[in-house]
Protein backbone atom coordinates (compact mmCIF):
# COMPACT_ATOMS: atom_id res chain seq x y z
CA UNK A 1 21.84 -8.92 -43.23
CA UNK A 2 20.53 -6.62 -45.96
CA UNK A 3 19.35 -8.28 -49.27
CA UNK A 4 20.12 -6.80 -52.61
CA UNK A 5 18.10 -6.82 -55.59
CA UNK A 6 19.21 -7.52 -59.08
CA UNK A 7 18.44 -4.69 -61.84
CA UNK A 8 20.62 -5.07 -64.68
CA UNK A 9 23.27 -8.07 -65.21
CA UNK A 10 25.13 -8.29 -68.69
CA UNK A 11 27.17 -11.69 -68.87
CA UNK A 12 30.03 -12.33 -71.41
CA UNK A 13 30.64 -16.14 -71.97
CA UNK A 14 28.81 -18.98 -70.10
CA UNK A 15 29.78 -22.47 -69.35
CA UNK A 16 28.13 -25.28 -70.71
CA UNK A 17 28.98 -27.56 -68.23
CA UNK A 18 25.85 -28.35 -66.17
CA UNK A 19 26.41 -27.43 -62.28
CA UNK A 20 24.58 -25.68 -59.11
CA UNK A 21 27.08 -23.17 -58.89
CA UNK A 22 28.42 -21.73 -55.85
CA UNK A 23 26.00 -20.40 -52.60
CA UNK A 24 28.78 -17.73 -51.81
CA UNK A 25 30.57 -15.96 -53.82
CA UNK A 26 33.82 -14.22 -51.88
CA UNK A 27 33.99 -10.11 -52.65
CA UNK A 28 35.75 -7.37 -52.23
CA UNK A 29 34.93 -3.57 -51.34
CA UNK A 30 36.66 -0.86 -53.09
CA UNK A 31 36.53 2.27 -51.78
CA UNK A 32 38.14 5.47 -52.14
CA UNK A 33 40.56 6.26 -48.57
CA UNK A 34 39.81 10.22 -48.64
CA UNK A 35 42.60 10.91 -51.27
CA UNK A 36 45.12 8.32 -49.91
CA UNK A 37 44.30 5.50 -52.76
CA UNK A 38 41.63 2.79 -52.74
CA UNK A 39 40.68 0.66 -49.63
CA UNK A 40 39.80 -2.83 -49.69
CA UNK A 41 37.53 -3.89 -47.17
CA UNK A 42 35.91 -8.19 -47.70
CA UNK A 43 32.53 -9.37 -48.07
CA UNK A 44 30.11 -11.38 -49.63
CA UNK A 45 27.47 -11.86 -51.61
CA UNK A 46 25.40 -15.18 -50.90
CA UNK A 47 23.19 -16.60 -53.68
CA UNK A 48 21.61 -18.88 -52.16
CA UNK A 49 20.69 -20.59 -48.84
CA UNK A 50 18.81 -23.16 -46.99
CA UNK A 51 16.31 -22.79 -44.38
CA UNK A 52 16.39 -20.64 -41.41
CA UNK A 53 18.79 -17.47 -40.86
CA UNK A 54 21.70 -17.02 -43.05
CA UNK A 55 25.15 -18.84 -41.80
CA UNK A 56 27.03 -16.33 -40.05
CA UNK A 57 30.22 -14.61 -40.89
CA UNK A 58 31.90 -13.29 -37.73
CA UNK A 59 35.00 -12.18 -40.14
CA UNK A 60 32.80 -9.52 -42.04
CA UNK A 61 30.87 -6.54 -41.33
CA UNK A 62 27.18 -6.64 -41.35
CA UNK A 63 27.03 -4.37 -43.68
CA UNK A 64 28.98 -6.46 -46.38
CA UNK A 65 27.53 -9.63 -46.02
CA UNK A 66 24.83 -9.36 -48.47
CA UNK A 67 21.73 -11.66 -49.45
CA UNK A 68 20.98 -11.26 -53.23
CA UNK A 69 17.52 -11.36 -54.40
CA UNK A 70 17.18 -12.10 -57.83
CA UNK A 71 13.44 -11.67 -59.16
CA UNK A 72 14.43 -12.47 -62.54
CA UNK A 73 16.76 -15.13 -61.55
CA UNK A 74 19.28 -13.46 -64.00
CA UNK A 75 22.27 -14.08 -62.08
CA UNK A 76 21.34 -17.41 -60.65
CA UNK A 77 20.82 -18.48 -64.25
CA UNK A 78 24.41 -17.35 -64.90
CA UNK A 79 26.37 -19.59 -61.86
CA UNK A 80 23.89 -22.40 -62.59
CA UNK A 81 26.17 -23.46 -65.25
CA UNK A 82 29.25 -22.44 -63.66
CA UNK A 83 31.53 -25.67 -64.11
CA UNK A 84 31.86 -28.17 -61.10
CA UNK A 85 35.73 -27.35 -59.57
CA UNK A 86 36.00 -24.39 -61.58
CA UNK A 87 38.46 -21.83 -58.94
CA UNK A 88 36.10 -19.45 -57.45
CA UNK A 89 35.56 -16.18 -59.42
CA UNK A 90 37.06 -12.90 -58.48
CA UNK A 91 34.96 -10.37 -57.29
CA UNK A 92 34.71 -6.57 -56.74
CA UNK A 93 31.77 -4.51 -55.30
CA UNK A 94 31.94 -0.07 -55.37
CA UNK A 95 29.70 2.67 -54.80
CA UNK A 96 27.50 3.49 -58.22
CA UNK A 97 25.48 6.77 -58.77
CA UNK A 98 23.36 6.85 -61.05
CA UNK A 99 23.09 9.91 -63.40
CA UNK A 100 20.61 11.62 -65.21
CA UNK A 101 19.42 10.24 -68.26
CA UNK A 102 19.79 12.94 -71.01
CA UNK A 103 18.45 10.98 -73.44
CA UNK A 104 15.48 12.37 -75.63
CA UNK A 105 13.52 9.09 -75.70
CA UNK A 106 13.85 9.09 -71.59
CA UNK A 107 11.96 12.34 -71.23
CA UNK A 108 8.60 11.20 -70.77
CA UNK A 109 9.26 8.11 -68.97
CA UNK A 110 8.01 10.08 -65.74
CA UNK A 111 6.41 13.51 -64.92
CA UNK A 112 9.63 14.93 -64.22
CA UNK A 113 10.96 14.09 -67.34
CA UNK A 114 13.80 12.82 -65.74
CA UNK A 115 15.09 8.98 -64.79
CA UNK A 116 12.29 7.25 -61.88
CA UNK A 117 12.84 8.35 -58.45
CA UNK A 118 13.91 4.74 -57.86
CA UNK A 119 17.16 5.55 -59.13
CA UNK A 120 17.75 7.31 -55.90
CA UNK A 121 19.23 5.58 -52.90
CA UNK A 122 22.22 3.42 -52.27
CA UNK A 123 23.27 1.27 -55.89
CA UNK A 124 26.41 -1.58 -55.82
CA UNK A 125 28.26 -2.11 -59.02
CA UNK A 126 29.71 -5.67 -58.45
CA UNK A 127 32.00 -6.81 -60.99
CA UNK A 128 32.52 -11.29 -61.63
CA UNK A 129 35.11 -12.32 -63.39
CA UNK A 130 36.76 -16.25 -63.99
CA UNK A 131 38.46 -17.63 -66.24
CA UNK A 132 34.74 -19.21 -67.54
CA UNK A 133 32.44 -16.16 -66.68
CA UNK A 134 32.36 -12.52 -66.60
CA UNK A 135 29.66 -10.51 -65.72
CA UNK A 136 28.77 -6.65 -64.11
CA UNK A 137 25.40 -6.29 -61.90
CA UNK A 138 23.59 -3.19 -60.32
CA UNK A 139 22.65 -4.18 -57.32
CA UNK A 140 20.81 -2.43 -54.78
CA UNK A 141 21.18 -2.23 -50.94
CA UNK A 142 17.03 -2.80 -50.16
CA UNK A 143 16.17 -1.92 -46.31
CA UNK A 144 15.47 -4.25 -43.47
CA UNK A 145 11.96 -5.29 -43.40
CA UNK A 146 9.57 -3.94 -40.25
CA UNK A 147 9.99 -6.08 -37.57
CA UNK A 148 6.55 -7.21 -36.00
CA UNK A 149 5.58 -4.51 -33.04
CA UNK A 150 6.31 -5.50 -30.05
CA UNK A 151 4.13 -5.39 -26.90
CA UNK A 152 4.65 -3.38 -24.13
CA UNK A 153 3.59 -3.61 -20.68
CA UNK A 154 2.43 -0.23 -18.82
CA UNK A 155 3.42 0.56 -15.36
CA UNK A 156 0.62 2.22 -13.73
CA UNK A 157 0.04 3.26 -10.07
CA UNK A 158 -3.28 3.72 -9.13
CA UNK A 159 -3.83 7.79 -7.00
CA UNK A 160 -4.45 7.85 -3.67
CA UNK A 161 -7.23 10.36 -3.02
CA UNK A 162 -8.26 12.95 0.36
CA UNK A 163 -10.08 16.22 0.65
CA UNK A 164 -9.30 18.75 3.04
CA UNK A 165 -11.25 19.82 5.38
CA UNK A 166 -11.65 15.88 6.10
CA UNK A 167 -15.13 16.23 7.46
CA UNK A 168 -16.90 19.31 8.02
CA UNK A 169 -17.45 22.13 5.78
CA UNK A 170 -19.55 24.37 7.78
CA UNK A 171 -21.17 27.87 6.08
CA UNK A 172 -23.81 30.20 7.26
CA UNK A 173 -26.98 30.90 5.08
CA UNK A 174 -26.08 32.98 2.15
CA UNK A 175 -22.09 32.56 2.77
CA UNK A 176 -19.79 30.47 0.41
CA UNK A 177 -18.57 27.14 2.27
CA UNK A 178 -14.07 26.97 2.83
CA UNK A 179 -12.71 26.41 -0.35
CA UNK A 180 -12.27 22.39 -0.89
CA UNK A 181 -8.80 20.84 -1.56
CA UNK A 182 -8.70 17.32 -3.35
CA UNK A 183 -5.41 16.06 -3.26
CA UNK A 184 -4.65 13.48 -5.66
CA UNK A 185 -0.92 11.71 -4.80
CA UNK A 186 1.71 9.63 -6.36
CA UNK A 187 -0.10 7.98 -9.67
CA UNK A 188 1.62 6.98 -13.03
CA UNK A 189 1.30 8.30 -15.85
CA UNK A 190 0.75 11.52 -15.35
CA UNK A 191 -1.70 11.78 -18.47
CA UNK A 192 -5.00 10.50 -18.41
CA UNK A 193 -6.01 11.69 -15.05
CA UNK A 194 -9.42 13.28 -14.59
CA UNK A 195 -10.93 15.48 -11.48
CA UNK A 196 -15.07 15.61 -11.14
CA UNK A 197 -16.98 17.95 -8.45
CA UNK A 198 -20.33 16.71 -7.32
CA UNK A 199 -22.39 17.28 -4.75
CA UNK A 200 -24.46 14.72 -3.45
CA UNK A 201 -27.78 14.88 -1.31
CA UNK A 202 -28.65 18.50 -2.42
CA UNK A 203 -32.09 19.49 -2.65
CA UNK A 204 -34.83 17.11 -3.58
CA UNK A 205 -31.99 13.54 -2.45
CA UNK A 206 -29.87 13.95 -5.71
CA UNK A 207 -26.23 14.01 -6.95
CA UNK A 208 -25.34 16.90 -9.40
CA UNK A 209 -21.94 18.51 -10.82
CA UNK A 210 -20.70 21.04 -8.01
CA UNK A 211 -21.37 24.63 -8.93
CA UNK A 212 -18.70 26.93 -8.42
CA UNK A 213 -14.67 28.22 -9.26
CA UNK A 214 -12.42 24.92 -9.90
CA UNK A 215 -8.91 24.59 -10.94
CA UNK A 216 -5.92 22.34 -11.05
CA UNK A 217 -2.11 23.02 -9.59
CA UNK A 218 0.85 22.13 -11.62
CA UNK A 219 2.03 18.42 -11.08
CA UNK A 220 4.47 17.94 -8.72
CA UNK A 221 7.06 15.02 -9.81
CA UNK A 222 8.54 12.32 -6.83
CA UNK A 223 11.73 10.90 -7.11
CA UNK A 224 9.82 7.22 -7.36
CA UNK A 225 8.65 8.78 -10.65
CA UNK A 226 4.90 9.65 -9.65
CA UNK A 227 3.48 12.66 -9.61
CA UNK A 228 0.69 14.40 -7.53
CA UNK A 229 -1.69 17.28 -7.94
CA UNK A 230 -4.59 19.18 -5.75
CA UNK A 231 -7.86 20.09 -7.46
CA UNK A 232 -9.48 22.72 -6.05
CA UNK A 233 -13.27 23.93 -5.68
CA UNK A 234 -14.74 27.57 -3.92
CA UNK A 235 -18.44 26.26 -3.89
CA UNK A 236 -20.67 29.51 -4.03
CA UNK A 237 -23.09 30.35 -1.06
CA UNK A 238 -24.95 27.94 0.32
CA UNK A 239 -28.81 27.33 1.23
CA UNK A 240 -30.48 26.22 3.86
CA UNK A 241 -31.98 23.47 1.61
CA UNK A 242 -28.13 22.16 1.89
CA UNK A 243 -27.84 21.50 4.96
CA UNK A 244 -26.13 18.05 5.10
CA UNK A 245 -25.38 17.86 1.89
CA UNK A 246 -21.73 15.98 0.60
CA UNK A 247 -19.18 17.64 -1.54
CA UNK A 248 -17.07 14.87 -3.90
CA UNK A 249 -13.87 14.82 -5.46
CA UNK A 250 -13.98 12.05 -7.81
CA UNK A 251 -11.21 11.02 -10.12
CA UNK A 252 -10.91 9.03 -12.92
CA UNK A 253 -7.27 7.40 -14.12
CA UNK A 254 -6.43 4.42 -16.47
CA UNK A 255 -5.06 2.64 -13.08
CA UNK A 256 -8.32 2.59 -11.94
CA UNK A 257 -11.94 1.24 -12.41
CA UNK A 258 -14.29 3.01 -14.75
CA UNK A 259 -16.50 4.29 -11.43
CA UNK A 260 -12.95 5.98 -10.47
CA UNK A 261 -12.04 6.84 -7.03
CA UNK A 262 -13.49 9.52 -5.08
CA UNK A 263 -13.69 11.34 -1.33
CA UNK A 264 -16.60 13.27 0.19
CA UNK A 265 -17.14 16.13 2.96
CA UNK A 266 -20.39 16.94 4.60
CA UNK A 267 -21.83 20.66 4.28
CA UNK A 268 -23.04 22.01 7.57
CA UNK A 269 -25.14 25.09 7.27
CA UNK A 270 -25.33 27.19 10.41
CA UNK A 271 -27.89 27.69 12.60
CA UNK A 272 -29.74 24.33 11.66
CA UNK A 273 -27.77 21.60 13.20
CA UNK A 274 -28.05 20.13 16.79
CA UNK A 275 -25.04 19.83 19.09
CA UNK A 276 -22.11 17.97 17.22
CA UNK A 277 -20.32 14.91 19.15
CA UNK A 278 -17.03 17.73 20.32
CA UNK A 279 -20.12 20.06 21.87
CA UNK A 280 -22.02 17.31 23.38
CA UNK A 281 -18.25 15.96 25.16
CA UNK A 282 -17.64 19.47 26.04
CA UNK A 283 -20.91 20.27 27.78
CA UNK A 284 -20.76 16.80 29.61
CA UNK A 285 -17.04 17.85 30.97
CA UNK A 286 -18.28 21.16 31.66
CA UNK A 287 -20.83 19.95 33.87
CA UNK A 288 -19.18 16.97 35.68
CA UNK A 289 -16.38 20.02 36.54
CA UNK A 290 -19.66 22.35 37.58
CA UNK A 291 -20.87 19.15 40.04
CA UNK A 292 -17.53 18.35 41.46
CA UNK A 293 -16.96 22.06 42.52
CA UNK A 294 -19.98 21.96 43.62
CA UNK A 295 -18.95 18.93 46.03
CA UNK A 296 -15.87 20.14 46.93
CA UNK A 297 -17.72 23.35 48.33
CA UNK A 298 -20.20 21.52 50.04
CA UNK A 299 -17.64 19.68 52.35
CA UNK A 300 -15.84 22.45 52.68
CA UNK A 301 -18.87 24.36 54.03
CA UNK A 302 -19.00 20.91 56.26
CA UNK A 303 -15.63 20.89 57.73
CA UNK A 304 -15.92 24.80 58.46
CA UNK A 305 -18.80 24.27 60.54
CA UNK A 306 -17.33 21.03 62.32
CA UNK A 307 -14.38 22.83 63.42
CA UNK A 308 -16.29 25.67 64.59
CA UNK A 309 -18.45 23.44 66.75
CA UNK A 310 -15.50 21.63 67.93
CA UNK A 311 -14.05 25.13 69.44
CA UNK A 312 -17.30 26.00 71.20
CA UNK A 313 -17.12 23.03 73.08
CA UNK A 314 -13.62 22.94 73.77
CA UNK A 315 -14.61 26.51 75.87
C-alpha cells in the first residue's frame, strides 16, 4: 500500500457534533479514457488503522488503496467531528500537476527562482463532499520505504588442481625445463580466483616466486555452471644448483582456505641424477633376459653333445 501525505486541505463547514469519524473513506478515480470520456475506476483512502498491516481490499487495485499520512493532522481534525450516522461522504480522487508559480513574491523562494523541486512527482487532488463537510486535499503518492536487505547465501565450489607433467620435469644444464601446465577445473564463481608460481627447494633449501613467462587461458564454462582454466609457466634455464628442486602451482579462491590449494613437480637436471625407479626395472629385466639366454644356450650346448655321444656309441 502506498501512503499519501497531506499538503494543503481547505475545509468549508464543520460539524459540531463530537465523533471519531470514519477509518475509510470510499473514493473514486477519475480519469480521462484517451478521448472517449472519463473513467471511473474505486478506491480508498484509509485514515486510520490499528495495529499490524492494513485490512486488505481484494476488490481494489494496489495502487488505489491508499494510507494517508497526515503530519499536521489537518484532515483527521476535519472527520474528527464528522457526526455519528452521518451517510458516508462522496469522494473523488484525479491526477494534479502542479504549475509554475509566476508569482513575483515566489521568485526567490529557491535558486531557480521557480516553485521547490518537491513539486515534482506524482500529486492527487481528492475532492470530500457531505451534506455536513466539504473539503479539497493535495495529496501525494510517497514511495514504498526500503525494505531491510536481505541475505544471500553463495554457492561456491572449491577448484580441483593438477600440473602436467605430473612428476618429472627433467632439463639439461643451461636449457629451459617443458613448459608447466596448471590446470585449475570446475570452481564457482569464476571471479576471485588467483594462480601463484613458486619454486621450492632452490638453492640454499628455500621457496621463492618462479622466474619465468606465465599466463592464463580464457575460462572455459561447463554446463553444471563451473568454469575451468590452465595457468601456464616456461621456467627459464636451469642450474645445476636445481637439481631436485619443486615447481608449484598454487591457487587461491574464496571456496578455499587462506593457504589455498596447490600441486608440485620435481626438476631433474641432467647428468646429476642416479638411475630412476623405470631404469633400475629396466636394467633388472634386461639382465634376468641376458641370464636366461644364457641358460637356454647352455643346455642346448648340453643336449648337442648328448646326442652326439649317443650316435658314437650306437656305431
Amino acid at each position: 500500500m502506498k501512503s499519501l501525505s497531506l499538503l494543503l486541505a481547505v475545509a468549508l463547514g464543520l460539524a459540531t457534533a463530537v465523533s471519531a469519524g470514519p477509518a475509510v473513506i470510499e473514493c473514486w478515480f477519475v480519469e480521462d479514457a484517451s478521448g472517449k470520456g472519463l473513467a471511473k475506476r474505486p478506491g480508498a483512502l484509509l485514515l486510520r488503522q490499528g495495529p499490524g498491516e492494513p485490512p486488505p481490499r481484494p476488490d481494489l487495485d494496489p495502487e488505489l488503496y491508499l494510507s494517508v499520512h497526515d503530519p499536521a493532522g489537518a484532515l483527521q481534525a476535519a472527520f474528527r467531528r464528522y457526526p455519528r450516522g452521518a451517510p458516508a461522504p462522496h469522494c473523488e480522487m484525479s491526477r494534479f500537476v502542479p504549475l509554475p508559480a509566476s508569482a513575483k513574491w515566489a521568485s526567490g523562494l529557491t535558486p531557480a527562482q521557480n516553485c521547490p523541486r518537491a513539486l515534482d512527482g506524482a500529486w492527487l487532488m481528492v475532492s470530500i463532499s457531505s451534506p455536513v463537510l466539504s473539503l479539497s486535499s493535495l495529496l501525494r503518492p510517497q514511495p514504498e520505504p526500503q525494505q531491510e536487505p536481505v541475505l544471500i547465501t553463495m554457492a561456491t565450489e572449491p577448484p580441483k588442481v593438477s600440473l602436467m607433467p605430473a612428476t618429472l620435469a627433467r632439463a639439461a644444464p643451461g636449457e629451459a625445463p617443458p613448459e608447466l601446465l596448471c590446470l585449475v577445473s570446475h570452481f564457482y564463481p569464476s571471479g576471485g580466483l588467483e594462480v601463484e608460481w613458486e619454486l621450492r627447494g632452490g638453492p640454499g633449501g628455500r621457496s621463492q616466486k618462479a622466474e619465468g613467462q606465465r599466463w592464463l587461458s580464457a575460462l572455459r564454462h561447463h554446463s553444471d555452471g563451473s568454469v575451468s582454466l590452465s595457468g601456464h609457466l616456461q621456467p627459464p634455464p636451469v642450474t645445476t644448483e636445481q637439481h631436485g628442486a619443486r615447481y608449484a602451482c598454487r591457487i587461491h579462491h574464496p571456496s578455499l582456505p587462506a593457504s589455498g590449494r596447490s600441486a608440485e613437480v620435481t626438476l631433474e637436471v641432467a647428468g646429476l641424477s642416479g638411475p630412476s625407479l623405470e631404469d633400475s626395472v629396466g636394467l633388472f629385466l634386461s639382465a634376468f633376459l641376458l641370464l636366461g639366454l644364457f641358460k637356454a644356450l647352455g643346455w642346448a650346448a648340453v643336449y648337442l653333445s648328448t646326442c652326439k655321444d649317443s650316435k658314437k656309441k650306437a656305431e
